[in-house]
Protein backbone atom coordinates (compact mmCIF):
# COMPACT_ATOMS: atom_id res chain seq x y z
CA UNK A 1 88.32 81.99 92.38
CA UNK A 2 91.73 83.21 90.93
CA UNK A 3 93.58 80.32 88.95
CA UNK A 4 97.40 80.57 88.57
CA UNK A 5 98.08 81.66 84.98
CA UNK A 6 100.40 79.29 83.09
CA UNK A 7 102.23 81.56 80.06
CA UNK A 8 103.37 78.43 77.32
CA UNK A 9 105.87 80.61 76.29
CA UNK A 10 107.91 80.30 79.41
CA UNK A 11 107.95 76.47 80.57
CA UNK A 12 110.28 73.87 81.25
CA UNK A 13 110.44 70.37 79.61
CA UNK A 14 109.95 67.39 81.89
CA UNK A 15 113.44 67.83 82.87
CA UNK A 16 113.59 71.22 83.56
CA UNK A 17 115.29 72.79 80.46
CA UNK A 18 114.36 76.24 78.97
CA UNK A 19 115.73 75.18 75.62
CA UNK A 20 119.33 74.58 76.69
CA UNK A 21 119.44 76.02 79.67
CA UNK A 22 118.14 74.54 83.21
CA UNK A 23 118.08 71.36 84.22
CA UNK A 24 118.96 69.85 87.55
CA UNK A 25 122.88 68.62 88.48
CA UNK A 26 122.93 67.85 92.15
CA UNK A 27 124.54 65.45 94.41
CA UNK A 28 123.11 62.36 94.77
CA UNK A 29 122.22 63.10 98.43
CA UNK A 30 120.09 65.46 96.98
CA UNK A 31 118.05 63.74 94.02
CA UNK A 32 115.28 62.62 96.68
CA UNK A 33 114.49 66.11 97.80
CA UNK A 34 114.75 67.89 94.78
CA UNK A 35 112.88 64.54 92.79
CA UNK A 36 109.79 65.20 95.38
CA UNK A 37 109.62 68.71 94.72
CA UNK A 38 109.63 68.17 90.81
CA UNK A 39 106.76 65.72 91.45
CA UNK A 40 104.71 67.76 93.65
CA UNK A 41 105.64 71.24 92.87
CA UNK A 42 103.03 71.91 90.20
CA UNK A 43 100.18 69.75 92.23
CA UNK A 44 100.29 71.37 94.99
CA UNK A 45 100.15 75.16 93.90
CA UNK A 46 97.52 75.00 91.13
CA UNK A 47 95.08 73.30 94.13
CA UNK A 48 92.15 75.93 94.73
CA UNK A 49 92.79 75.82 98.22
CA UNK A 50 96.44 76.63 98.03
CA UNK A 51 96.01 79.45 95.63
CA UNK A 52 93.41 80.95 97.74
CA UNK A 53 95.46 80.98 100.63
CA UNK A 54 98.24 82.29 98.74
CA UNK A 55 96.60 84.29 97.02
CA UNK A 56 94.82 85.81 100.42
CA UNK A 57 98.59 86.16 102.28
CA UNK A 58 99.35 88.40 99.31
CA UNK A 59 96.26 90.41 99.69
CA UNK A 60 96.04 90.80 103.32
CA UNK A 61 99.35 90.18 104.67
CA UNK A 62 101.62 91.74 102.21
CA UNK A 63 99.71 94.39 101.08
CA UNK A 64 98.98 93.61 97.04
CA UNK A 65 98.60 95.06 94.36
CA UNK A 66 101.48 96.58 94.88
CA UNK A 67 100.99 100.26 93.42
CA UNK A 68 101.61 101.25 89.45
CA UNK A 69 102.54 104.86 89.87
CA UNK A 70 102.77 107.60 87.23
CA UNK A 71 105.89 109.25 87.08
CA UNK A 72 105.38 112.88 85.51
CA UNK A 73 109.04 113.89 86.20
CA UNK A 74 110.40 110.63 84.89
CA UNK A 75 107.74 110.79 81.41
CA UNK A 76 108.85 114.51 81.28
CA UNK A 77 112.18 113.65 81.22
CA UNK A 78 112.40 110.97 78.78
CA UNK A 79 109.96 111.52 76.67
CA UNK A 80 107.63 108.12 77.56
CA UNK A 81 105.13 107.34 79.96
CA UNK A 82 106.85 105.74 82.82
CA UNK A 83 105.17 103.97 85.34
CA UNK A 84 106.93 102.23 88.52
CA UNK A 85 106.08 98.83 89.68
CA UNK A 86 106.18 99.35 93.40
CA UNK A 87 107.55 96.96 94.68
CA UNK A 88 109.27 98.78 97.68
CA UNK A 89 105.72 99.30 98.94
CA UNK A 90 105.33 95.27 99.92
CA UNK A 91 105.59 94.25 103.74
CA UNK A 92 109.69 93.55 103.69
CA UNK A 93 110.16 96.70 101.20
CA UNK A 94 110.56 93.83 98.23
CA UNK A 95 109.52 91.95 95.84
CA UNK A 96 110.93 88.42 97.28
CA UNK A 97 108.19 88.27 100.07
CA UNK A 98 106.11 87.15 97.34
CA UNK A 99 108.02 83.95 96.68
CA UNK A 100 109.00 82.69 100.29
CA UNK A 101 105.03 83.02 100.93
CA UNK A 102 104.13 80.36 98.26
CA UNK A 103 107.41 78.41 98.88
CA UNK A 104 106.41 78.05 102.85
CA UNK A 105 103.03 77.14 101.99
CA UNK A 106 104.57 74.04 99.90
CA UNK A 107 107.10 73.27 102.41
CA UNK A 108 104.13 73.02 104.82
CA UNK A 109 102.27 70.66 102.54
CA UNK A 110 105.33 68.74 102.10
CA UNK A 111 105.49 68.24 105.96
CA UNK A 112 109.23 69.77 106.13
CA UNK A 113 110.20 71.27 109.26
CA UNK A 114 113.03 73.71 109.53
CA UNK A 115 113.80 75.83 106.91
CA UNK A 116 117.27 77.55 105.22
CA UNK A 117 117.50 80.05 102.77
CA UNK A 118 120.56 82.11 101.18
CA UNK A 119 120.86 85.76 101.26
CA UNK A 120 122.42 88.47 99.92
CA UNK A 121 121.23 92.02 100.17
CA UNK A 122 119.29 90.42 103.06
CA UNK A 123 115.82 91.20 101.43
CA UNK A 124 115.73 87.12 100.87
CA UNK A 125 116.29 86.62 104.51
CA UNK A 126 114.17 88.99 105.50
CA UNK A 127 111.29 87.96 103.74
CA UNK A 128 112.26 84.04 104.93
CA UNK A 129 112.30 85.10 108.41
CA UNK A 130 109.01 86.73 108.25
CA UNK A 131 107.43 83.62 106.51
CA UNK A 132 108.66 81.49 109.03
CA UNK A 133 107.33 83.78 111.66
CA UNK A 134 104.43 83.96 110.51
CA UNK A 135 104.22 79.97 109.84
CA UNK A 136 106.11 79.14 113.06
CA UNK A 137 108.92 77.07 111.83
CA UNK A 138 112.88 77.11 112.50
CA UNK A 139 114.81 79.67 110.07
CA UNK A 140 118.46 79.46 109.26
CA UNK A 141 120.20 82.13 107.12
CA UNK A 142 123.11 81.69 105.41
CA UNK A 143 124.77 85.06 104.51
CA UNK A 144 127.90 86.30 103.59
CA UNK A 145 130.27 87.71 105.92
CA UNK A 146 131.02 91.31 103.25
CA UNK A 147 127.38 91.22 102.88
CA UNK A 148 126.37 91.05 106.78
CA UNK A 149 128.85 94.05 107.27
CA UNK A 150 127.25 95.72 104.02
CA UNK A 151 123.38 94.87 105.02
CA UNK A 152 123.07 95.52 108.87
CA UNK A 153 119.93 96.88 109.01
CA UNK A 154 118.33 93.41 107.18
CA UNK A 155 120.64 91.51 109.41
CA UNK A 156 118.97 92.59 112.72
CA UNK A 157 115.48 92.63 111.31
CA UNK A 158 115.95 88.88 110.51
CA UNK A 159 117.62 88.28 114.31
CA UNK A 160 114.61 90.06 115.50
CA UNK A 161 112.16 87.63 114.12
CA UNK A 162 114.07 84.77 115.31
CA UNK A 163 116.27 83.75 112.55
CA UNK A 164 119.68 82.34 112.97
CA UNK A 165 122.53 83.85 110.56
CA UNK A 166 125.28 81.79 109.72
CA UNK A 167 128.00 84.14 108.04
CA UNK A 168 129.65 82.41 105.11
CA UNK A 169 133.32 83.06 105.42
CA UNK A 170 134.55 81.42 102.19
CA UNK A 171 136.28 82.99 99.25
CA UNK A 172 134.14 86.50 98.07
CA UNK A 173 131.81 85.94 101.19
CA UNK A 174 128.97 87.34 99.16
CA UNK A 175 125.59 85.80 97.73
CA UNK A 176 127.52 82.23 95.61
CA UNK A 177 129.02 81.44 98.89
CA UNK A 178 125.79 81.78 100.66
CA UNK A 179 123.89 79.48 98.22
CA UNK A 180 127.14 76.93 98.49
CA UNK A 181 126.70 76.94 102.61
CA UNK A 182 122.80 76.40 102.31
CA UNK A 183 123.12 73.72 99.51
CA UNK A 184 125.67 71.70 102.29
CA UNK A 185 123.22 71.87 105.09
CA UNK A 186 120.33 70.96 102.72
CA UNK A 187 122.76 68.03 101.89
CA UNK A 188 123.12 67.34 105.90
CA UNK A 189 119.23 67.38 106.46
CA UNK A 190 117.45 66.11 103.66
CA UNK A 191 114.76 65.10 105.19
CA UNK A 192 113.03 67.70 107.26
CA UNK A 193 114.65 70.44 105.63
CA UNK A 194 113.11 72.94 102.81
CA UNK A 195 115.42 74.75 101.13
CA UNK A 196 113.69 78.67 99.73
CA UNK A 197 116.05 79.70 97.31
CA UNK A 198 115.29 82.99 96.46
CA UNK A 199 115.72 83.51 93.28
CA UNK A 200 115.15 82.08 89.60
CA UNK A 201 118.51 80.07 89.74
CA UNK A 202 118.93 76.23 91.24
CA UNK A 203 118.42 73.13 89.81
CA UNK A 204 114.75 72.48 88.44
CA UNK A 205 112.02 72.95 89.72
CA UNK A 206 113.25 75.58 91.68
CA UNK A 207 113.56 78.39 88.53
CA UNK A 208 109.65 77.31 87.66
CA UNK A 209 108.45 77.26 90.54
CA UNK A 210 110.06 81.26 91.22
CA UNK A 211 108.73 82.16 88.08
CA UNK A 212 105.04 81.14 89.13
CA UNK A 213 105.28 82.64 92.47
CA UNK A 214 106.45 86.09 91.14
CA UNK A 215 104.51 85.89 88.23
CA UNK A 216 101.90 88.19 90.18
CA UNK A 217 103.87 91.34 89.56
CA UNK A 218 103.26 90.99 85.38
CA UNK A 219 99.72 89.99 86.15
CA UNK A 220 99.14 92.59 88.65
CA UNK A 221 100.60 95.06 85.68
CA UNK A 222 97.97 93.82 82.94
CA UNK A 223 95.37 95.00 84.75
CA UNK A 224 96.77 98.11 86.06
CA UNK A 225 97.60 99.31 82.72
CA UNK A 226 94.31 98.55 81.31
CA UNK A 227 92.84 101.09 83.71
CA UNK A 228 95.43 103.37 83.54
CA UNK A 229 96.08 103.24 80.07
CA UNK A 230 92.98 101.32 78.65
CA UNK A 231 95.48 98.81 77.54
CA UNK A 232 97.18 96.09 79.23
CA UNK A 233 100.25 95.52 77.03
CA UNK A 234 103.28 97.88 77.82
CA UNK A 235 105.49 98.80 74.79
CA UNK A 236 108.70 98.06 77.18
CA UNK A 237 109.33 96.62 80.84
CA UNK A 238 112.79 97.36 82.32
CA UNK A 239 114.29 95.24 85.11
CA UNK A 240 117.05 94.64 87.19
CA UNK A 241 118.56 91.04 87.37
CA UNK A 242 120.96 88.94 88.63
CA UNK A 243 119.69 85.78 89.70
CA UNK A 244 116.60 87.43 88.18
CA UNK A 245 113.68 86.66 89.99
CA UNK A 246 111.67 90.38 89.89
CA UNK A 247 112.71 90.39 86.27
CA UNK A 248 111.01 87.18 85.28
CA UNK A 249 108.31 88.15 87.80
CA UNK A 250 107.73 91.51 85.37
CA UNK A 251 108.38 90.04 82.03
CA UNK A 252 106.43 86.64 82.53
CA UNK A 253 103.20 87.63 81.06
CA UNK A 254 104.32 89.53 78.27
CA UNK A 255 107.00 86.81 77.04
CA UNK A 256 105.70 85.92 73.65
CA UNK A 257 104.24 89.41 73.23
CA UNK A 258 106.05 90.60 70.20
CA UNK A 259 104.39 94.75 71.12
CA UNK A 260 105.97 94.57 74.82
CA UNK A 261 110.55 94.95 75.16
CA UNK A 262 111.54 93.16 77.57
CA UNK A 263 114.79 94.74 79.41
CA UNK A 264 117.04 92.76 81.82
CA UNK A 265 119.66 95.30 83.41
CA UNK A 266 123.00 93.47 84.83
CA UNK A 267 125.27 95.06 87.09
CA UNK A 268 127.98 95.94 85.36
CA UNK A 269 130.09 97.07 88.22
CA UNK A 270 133.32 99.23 87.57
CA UNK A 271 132.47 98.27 83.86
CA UNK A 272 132.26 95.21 82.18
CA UNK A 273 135.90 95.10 80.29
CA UNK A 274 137.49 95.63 84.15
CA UNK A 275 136.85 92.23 85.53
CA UNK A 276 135.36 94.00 88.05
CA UNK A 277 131.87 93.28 87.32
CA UNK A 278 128.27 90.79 87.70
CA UNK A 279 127.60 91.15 84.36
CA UNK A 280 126.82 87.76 83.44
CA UNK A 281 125.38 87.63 79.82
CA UNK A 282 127.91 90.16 79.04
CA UNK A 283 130.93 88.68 80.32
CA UNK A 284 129.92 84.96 80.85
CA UNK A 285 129.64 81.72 78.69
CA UNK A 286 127.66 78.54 79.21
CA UNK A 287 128.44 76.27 82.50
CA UNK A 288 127.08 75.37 85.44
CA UNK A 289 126.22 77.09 88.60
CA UNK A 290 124.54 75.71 91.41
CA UNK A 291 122.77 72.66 89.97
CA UNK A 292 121.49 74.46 86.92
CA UNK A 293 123.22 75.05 82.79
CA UNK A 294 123.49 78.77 82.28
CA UNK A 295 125.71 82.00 81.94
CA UNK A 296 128.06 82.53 84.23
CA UNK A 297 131.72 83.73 84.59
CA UNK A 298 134.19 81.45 85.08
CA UNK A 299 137.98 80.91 83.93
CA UNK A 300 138.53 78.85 80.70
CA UNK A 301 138.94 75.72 82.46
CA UNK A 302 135.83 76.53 84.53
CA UNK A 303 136.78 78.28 87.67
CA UNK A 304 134.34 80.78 89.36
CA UNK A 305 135.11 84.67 88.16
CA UNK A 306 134.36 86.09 91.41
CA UNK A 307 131.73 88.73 90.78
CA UNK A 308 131.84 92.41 92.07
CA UNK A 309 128.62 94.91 92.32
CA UNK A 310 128.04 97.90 94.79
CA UNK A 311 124.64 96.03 95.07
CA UNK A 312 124.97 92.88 96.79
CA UNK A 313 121.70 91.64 95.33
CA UNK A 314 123.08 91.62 91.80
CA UNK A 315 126.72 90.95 93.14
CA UNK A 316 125.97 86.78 91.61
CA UNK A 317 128.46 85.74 89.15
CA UNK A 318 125.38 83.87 87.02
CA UNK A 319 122.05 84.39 86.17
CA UNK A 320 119.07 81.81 86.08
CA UNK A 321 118.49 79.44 83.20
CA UNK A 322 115.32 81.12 81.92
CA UNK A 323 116.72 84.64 81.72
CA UNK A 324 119.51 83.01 80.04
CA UNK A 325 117.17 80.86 77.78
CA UNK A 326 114.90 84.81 76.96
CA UNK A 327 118.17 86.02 75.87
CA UNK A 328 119.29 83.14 73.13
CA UNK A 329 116.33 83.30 72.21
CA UNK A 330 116.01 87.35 71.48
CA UNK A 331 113.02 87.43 73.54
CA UNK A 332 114.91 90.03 76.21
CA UNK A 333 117.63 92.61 75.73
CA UNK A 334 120.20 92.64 78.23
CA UNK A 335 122.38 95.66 79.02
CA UNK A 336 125.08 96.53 81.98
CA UNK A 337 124.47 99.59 84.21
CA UNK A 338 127.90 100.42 86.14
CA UNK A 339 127.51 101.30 89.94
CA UNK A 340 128.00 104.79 89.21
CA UNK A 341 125.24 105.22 87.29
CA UNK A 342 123.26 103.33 89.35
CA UNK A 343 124.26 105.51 92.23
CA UNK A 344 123.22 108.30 89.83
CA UNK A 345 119.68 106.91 88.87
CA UNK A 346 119.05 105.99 92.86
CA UNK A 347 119.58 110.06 94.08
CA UNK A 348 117.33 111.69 91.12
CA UNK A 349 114.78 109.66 92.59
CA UNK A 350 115.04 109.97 96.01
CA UNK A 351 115.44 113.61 95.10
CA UNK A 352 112.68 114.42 92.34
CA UNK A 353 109.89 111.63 93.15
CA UNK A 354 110.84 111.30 96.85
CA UNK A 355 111.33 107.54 96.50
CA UNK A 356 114.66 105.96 97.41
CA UNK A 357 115.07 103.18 95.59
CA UNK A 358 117.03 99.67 96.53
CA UNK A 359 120.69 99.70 94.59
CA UNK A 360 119.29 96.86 92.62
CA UNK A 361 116.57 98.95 91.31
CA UNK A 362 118.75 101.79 90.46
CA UNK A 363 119.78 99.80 87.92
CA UNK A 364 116.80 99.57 86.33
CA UNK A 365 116.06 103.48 86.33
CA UNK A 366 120.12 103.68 85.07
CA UNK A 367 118.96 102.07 81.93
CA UNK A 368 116.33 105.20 81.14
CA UNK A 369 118.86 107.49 79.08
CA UNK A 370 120.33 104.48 77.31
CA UNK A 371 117.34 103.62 75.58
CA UNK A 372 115.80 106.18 72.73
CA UNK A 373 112.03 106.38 72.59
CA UNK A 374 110.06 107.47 70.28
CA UNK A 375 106.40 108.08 70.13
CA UNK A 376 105.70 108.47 73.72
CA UNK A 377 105.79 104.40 74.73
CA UNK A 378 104.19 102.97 77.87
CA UNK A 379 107.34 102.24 80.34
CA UNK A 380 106.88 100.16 83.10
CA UNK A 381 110.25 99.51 85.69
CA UNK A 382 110.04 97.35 88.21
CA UNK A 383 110.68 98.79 91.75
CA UNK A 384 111.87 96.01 93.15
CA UNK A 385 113.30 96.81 96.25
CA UNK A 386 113.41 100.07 98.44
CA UNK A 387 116.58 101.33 99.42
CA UNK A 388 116.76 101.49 103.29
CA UNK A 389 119.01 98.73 103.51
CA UNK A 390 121.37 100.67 101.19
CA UNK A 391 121.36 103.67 103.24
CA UNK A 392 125.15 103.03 104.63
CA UNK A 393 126.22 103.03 100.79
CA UNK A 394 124.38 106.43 99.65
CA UNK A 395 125.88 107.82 102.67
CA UNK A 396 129.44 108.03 100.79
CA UNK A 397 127.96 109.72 97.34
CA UNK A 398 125.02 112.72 99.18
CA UNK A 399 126.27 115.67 98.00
């Protein structure tokens, strides 16, 4: 039976710190819920019976593996071989199905009964609403009023399965005010609510437990590469990330590996010297953001920079404590792709590969002429989302 695979190079202490970064400041409403998910969390999903069935929804209901496909063009063009993760090709067209599956199968074990969930490019809620669906409990979306007009299509997908979306109307009305509305109803239902945050941000365990759920994409690429390639260590992975949960997902089992590079591409918006701009590492320090210690962008006396990104799933002005943790630590590089390269990046490869890729994983692909390889590398880039819901967007740059 398949075991989840624990990589000690990537764990939290007791308290949920990678290194500095983590940990778990909440309101005291709060500590019961999130104290009962740091004491069960790891129980519960290492059970046999819980990864089987997890394991099995992946299989079955979303469709994995997901695909590792060869990219001639791409190799021909940059001199490496470049394979793409994809992603896109999961029921949802993303990677976050992956995640609300295993979170919903703990909230059921946990007895909760309704669930919330943030959203920001709606892929989040989609895949939420389609757990809870499937499951046959309450969903409640909290999304931003910009990103509801920006991300229609997800909108009604999520209506259509039953959800109920809440618009957040505060301040940027993008993806921080959506995780500030669901942290306040959490806060108003404690009890017999589970809250599936959707990415690798939160206070702990909810970065760790992420992690573990999309921790299947890295494995998934060991053992594609090893028949591909008859090896199963890449000699780079390239990712988007803002909150960063397809990043971690890709990197996780190849943290530690000194042979693999592991690259986190931030949105860097209208560029990252114009304030205009989600690049977090880049242009952030150390704080807090929604119950966890990381980078984010804030004012010198700790305001909130609000953050800007043609992509609303990188438009997040932090990004979660272990990506923040990877970079200290030199074990990822970080770089900012600006939306017009990632506009760039997204219509080569809808028009060479046939692919259209999600604006967050344009950014990704954006990062291909910045890097210099030599002697023809193994390239993996994670395809993390497929661009559908962007389609309103590429509308304004088609030739």
């Amino acid at each position: 039976m398949e075991k989840l695979i624990i990589n000690p190079n990537c764990q939290p202490n007791e308290q949920g710190y990678f290194g500095e970064f983590g940990g778990a400041f909440i309101p005291e409403m709060l500590y019961k819920n999130v104290d009962e998910l740091k004491t069960h969390y790891l129980d519960v999903i290492q059970k046999p019976e819980f990864q089987q069935e997890f394991r099995q929804l992946l299989r079955d209901y979303v469709g994995r593996p997901s695909p590792l496909y060869y990219s001639k063009k791409l190799s021909t063009q940059f001199n490496a071989r470049v394979y793409l993760k994809r992603e896109d090709l999961n029921h949802t067209g993303a990677h976050k199905i992956n995640n609300t599956l295993g979170q919903i199968l703990l909230a059921k074990h946990l007895n909760k009964k309704r669930i919330i969930a943030e959203t920001g490019a709606g892929q989040h809620g989609v895949a939420t609403a389609t757990a809870c669906a499937l499951m046959g409990l309450p969903c409640t979306i909290y999304m931003g009023a910009v990103d509801i007009e920006r991300q229609m299509p997800n909108v009604e997908r999520m209506r259509l399965m039953g959800a109920e979306i809440i618009p957040a109307e505060s301040r940027s009305k993008t993806l921080k005010d959506d995780t500030n509305e669901a942290m306040r109803a959490w806060i108003n239902d404690p009890l017999e609510t589970f809250y599936i945050i959707g990415s690798v941000v939160g206070p702990h365990p909810y970065p760790d437990m992420v992690t573990l759920f999309q921790s299947i994409i890295s494995e998934e690429i060991k053992t594609q590469l090893q028949e591909k390639e008859q090896t199963a260590v890449p000699d780079y992975v390239i990712a988007c990330v803002g909150g960063g949960s397809n990043a971690i997902g890709a990197f996780y089992h190849f943290i530690g590996n000194q042979h693999t590079k592991l690259i986190a591409v931030e949105a860097g918006g209208k560029g990252v010297s114009t304030g205009k701009t989600a690049a977090s590492i880049a242009g952030g320090t150390k704080g807090i953001l929604h119950g966890s210690k990381t980078y984010l962008m804030q004012t010198n006396d700790g305001q909130i920079i609000e953050p800007y990104s043609i992509s609303a799933g990188l438009d997040y002005p932090g990004i979660g404590p272990v990506h923040a943790y990877l970079h200290d630590a030199k074990q990822i590089e970080v770089i900012a792709v600006d939306d017009q390269q990632a506009i760039n990046a997204a219509l080569d490869l809808a028009k060479n590969e046939g692919i259209i890729p999600a604006l967050e994983s344009a950014h990704a692909l954006a990062a291909l002429p910045m890097l210099n390889f030599e002697n023809n590398p193994i390239v993996v880039i994670n395809l993390s989302g497929r661009g559908d819901k962007d389609m309103l967007t590429f509308q304004k740059f088609i030739p």
